[in-house]
N, C-alpha and C. Protein backbone atom coordinates (compact mmCIF):
# COMPACT_ATOMS: atom_id res chain seq x y z
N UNK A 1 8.13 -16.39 4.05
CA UNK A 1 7.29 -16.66 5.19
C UNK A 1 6.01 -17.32 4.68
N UNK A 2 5.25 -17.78 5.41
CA UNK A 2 4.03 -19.07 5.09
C UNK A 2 3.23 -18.76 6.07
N UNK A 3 2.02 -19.19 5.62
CA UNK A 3 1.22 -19.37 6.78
C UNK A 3 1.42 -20.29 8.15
N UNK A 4 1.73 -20.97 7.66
CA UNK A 4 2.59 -21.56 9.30
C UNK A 4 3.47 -20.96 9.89
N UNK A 5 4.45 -19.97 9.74
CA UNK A 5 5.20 -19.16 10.27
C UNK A 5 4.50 -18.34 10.87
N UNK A 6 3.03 -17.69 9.93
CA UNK A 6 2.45 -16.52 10.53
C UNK A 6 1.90 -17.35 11.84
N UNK A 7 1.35 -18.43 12.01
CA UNK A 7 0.77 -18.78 12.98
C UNK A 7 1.24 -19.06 14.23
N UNK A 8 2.72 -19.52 13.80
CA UNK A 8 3.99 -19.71 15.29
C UNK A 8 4.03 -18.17 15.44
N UNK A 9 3.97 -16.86 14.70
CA UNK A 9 4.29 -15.87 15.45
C UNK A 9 3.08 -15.48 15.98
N UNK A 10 1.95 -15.56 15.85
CA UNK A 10 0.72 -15.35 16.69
C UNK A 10 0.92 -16.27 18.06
N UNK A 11 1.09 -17.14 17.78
CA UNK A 11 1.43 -18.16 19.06
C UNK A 11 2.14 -17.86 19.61
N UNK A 12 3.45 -17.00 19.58
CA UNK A 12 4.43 -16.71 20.37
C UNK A 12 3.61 -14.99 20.86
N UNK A 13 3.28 -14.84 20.11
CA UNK A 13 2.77 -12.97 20.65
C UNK A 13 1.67 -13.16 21.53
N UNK A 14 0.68 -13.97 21.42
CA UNK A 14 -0.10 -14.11 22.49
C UNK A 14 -0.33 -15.16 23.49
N UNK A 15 0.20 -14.61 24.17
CA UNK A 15 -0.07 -16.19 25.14
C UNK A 15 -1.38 -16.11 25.54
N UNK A 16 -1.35 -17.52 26.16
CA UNK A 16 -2.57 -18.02 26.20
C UNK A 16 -3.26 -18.65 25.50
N UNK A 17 -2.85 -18.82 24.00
CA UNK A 17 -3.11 -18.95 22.91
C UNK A 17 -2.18 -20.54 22.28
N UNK A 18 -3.62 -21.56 22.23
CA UNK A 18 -2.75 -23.11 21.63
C UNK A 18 -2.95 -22.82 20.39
N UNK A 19 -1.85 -23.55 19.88
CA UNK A 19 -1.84 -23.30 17.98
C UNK A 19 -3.19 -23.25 17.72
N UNK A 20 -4.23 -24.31 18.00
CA UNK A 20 -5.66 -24.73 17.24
C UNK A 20 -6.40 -23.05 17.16
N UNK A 21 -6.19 -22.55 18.11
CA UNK A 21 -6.44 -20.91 18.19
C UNK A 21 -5.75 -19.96 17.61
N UNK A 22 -4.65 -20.28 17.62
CA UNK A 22 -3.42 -18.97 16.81
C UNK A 22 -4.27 -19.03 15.19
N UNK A 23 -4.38 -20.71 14.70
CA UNK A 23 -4.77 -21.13 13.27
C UNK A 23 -6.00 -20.53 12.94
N UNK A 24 -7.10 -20.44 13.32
CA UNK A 24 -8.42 -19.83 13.58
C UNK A 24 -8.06 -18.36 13.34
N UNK A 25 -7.37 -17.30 13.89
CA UNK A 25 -6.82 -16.15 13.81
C UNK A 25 -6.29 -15.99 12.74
N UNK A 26 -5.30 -16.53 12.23
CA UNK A 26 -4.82 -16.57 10.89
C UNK A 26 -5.60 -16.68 9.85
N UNK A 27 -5.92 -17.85 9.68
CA UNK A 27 -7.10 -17.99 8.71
C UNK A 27 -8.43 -17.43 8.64
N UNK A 28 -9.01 -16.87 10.05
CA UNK A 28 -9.24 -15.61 9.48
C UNK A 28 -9.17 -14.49 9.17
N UNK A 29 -7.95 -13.35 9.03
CA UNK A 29 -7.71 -13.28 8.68
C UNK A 29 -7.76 -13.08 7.15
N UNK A 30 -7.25 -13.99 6.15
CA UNK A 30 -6.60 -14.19 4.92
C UNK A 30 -8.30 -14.81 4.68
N UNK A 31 -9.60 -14.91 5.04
CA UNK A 31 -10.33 -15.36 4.61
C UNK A 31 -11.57 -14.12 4.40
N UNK A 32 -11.23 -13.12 5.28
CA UNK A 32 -11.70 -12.14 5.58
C UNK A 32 -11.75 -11.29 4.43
N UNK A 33 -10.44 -11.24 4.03
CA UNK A 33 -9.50 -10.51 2.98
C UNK A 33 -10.00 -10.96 1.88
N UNK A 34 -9.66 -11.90 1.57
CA UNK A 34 -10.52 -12.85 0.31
C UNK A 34 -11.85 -12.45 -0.24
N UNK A 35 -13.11 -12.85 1.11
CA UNK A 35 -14.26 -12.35 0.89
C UNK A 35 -14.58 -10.96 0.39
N UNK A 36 -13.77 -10.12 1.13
CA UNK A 36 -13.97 -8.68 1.11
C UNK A 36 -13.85 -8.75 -0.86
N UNK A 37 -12.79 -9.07 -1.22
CA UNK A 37 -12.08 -8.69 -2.41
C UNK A 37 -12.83 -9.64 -3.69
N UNK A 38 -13.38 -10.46 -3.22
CA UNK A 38 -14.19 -11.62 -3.83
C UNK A 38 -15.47 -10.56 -4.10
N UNK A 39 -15.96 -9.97 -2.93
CA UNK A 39 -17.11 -8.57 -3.06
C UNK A 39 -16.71 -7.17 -3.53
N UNK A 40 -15.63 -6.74 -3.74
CA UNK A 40 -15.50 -5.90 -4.65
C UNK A 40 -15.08 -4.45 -3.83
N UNK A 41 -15.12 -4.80 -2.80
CA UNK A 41 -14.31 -4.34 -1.75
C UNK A 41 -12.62 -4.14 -1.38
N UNK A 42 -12.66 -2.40 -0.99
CA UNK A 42 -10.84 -2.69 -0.71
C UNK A 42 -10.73 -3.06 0.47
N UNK A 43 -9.73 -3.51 0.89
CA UNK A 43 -8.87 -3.68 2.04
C UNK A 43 -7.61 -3.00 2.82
N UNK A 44 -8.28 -2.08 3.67
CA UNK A 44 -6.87 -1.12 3.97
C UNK A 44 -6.30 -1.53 5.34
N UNK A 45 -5.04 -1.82 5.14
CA UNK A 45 -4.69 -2.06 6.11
C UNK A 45 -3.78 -0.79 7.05
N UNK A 46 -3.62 -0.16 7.72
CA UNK A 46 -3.16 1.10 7.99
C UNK A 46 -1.69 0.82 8.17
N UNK A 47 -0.62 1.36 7.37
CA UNK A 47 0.58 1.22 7.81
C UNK A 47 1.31 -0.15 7.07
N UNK A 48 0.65 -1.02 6.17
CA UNK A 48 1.10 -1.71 5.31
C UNK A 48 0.57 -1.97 4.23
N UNK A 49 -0.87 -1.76 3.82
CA UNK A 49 -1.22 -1.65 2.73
C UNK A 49 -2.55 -1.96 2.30
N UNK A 50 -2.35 -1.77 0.80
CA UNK A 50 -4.62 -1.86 0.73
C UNK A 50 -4.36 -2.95 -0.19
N UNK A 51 -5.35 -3.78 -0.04
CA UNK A 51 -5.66 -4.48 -1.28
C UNK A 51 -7.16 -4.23 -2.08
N UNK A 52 -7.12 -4.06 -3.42
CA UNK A 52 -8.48 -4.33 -3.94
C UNK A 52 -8.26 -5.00 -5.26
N UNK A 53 -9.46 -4.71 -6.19
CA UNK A 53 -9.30 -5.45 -7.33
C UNK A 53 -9.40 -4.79 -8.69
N UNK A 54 -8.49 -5.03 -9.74
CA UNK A 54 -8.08 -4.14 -10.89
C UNK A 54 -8.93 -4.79 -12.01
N UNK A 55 -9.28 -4.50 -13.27
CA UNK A 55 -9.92 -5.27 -14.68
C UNK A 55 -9.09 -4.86 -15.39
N UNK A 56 -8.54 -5.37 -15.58
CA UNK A 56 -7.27 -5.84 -16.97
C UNK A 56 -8.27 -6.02 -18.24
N UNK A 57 -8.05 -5.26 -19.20
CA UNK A 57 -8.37 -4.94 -20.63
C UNK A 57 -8.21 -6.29 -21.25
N UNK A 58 -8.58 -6.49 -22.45
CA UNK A 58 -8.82 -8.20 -23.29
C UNK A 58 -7.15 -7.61 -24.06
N UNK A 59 -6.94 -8.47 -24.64
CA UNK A 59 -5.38 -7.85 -25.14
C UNK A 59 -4.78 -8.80 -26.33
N UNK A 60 -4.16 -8.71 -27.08
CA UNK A 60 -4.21 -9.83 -27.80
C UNK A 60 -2.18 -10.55 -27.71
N UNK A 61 -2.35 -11.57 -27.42
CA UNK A 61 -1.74 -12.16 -26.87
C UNK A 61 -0.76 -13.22 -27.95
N UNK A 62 -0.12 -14.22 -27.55
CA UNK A 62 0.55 -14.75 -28.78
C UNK A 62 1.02 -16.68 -27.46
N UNK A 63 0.48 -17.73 -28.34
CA UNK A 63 0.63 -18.96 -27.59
C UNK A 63 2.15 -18.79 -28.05
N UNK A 64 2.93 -19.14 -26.48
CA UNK A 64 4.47 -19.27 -26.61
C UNK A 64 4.61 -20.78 -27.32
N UNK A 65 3.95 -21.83 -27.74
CA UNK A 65 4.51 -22.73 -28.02
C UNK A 65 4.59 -22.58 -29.26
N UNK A 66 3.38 -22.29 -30.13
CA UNK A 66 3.20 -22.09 -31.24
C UNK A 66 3.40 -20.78 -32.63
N UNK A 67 3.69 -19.69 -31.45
CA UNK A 67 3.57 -18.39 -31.82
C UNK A 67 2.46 -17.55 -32.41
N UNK A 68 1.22 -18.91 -32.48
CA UNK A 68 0.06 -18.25 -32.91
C UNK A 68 -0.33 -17.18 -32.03
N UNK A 69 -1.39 -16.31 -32.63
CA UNK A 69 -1.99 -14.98 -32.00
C UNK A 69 -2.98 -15.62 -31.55
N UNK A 70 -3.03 -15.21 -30.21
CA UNK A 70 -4.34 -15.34 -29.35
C UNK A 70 -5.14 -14.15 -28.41
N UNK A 71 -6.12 -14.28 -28.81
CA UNK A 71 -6.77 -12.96 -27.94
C UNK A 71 -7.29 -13.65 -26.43
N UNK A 72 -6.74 -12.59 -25.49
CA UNK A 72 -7.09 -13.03 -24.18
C UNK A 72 -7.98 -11.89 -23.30
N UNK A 73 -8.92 -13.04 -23.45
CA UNK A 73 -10.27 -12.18 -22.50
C UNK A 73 -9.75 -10.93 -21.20
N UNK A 74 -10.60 -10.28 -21.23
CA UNK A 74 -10.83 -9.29 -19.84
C UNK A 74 -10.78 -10.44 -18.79
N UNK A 75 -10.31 -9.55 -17.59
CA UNK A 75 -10.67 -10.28 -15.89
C UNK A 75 -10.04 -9.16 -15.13
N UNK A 76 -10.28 -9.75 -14.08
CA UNK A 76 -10.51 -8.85 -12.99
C UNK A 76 -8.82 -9.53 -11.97
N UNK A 77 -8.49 -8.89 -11.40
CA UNK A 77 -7.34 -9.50 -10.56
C UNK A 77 -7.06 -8.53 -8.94
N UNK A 78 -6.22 -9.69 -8.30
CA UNK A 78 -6.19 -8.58 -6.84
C UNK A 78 -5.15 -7.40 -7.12
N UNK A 79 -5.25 -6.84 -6.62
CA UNK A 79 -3.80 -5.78 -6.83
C UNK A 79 -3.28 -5.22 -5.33
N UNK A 80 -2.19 -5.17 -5.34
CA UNK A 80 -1.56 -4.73 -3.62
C UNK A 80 -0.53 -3.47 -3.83
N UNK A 81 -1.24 -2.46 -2.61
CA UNK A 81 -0.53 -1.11 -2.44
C UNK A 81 -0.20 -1.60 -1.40
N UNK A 82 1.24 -1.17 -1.39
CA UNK A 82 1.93 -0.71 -0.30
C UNK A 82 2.08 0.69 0.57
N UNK A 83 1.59 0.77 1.90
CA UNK A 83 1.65 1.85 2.79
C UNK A 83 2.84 2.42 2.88
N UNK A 84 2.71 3.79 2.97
CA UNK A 84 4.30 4.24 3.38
C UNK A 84 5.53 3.59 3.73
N UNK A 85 5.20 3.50 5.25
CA UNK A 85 5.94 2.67 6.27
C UNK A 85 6.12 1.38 5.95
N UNK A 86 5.18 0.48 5.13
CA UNK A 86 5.80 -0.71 4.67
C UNK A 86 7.18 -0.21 3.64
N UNK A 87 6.82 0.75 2.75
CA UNK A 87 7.68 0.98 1.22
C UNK A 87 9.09 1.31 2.54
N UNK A 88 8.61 2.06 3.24
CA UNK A 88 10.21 2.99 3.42
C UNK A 88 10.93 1.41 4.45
N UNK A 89 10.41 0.49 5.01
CA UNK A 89 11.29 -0.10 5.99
C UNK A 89 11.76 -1.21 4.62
N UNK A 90 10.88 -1.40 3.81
CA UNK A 90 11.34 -2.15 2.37
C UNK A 90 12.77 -1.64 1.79
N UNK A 91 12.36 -0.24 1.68
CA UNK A 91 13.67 0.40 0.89
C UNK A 91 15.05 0.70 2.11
N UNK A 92 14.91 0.82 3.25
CA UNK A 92 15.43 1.55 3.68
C UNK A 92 15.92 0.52 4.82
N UNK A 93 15.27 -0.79 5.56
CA UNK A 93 15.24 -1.52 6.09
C UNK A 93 15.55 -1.06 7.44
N UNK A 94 15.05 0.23 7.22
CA UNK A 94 15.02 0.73 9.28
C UNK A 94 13.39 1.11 9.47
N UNK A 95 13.66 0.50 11.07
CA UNK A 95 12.34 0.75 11.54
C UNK A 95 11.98 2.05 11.95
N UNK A 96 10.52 2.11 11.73
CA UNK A 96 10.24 3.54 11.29
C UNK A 96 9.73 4.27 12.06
N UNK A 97 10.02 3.35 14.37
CA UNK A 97 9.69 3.46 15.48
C UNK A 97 10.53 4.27 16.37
C-alpha cells in the first residue's frame, strides 16, 4: 500500500471529501508523525502502534567490498511497536470486532 492508496481510501470513507482534501489529511498525518519523532517524541497510536526513536551504539563494522574494518558511528533511528490488535489480526488474520 502507498500513499496514494491511503488517500483513495480517505476519499472513499469520507464523502464530501475531493482528493485535493483527502491529500491534505494524509499528509498530515505522516508529517505530524515525522515532526513529533524528529522532536523526540513517541507516537501512540491506540490499537496499532507507537512509534518513537531508538540510539543504536557505534559498532564496528566491516566495508562489504573490501572487507576492511570500519567503525560506524552512533545514531538515532525510528523504531515501530506494534499494538495488540494490530499483532493478533497480523498473526491470526481475523478481525478482532
Amino acid at each position: 500500500m502507498t500513499r496514494v492508496d491511503l488517500v483513495e481510501i480517505v476519499l472513499k470513507e469520507m464523502e464530501g471529501l475531493n482528493r485535493r482534501q483527502s491529500e491534505v489529511i494524509v499528509n498530515g498525518i505522516f508529517d505530524s508523525i515525522r515532526d513529533a519523532l524528529s522532536a523526540g517524541e513517541k507516537v501512540e497510536l491506540r490499537g496499532f502502534g507507537s512509534f518513537k526513536v531508538r540510539q543504536r551504539r557505534s559498532r564496528d563494522g566491516r566495508n562489504p567490498k573490501t572487507g576492511e574494518p570500519v567503525k560506524v558511528p552512533p545514531k538515532t533511528v525510528p523504531f515501530f511497536k506494534p499494538g495488540k490488535e494490530l499483532r493478533e489480526r497480523v498473526n491470526h488474520g481475523v478481525d478482532p470486532d
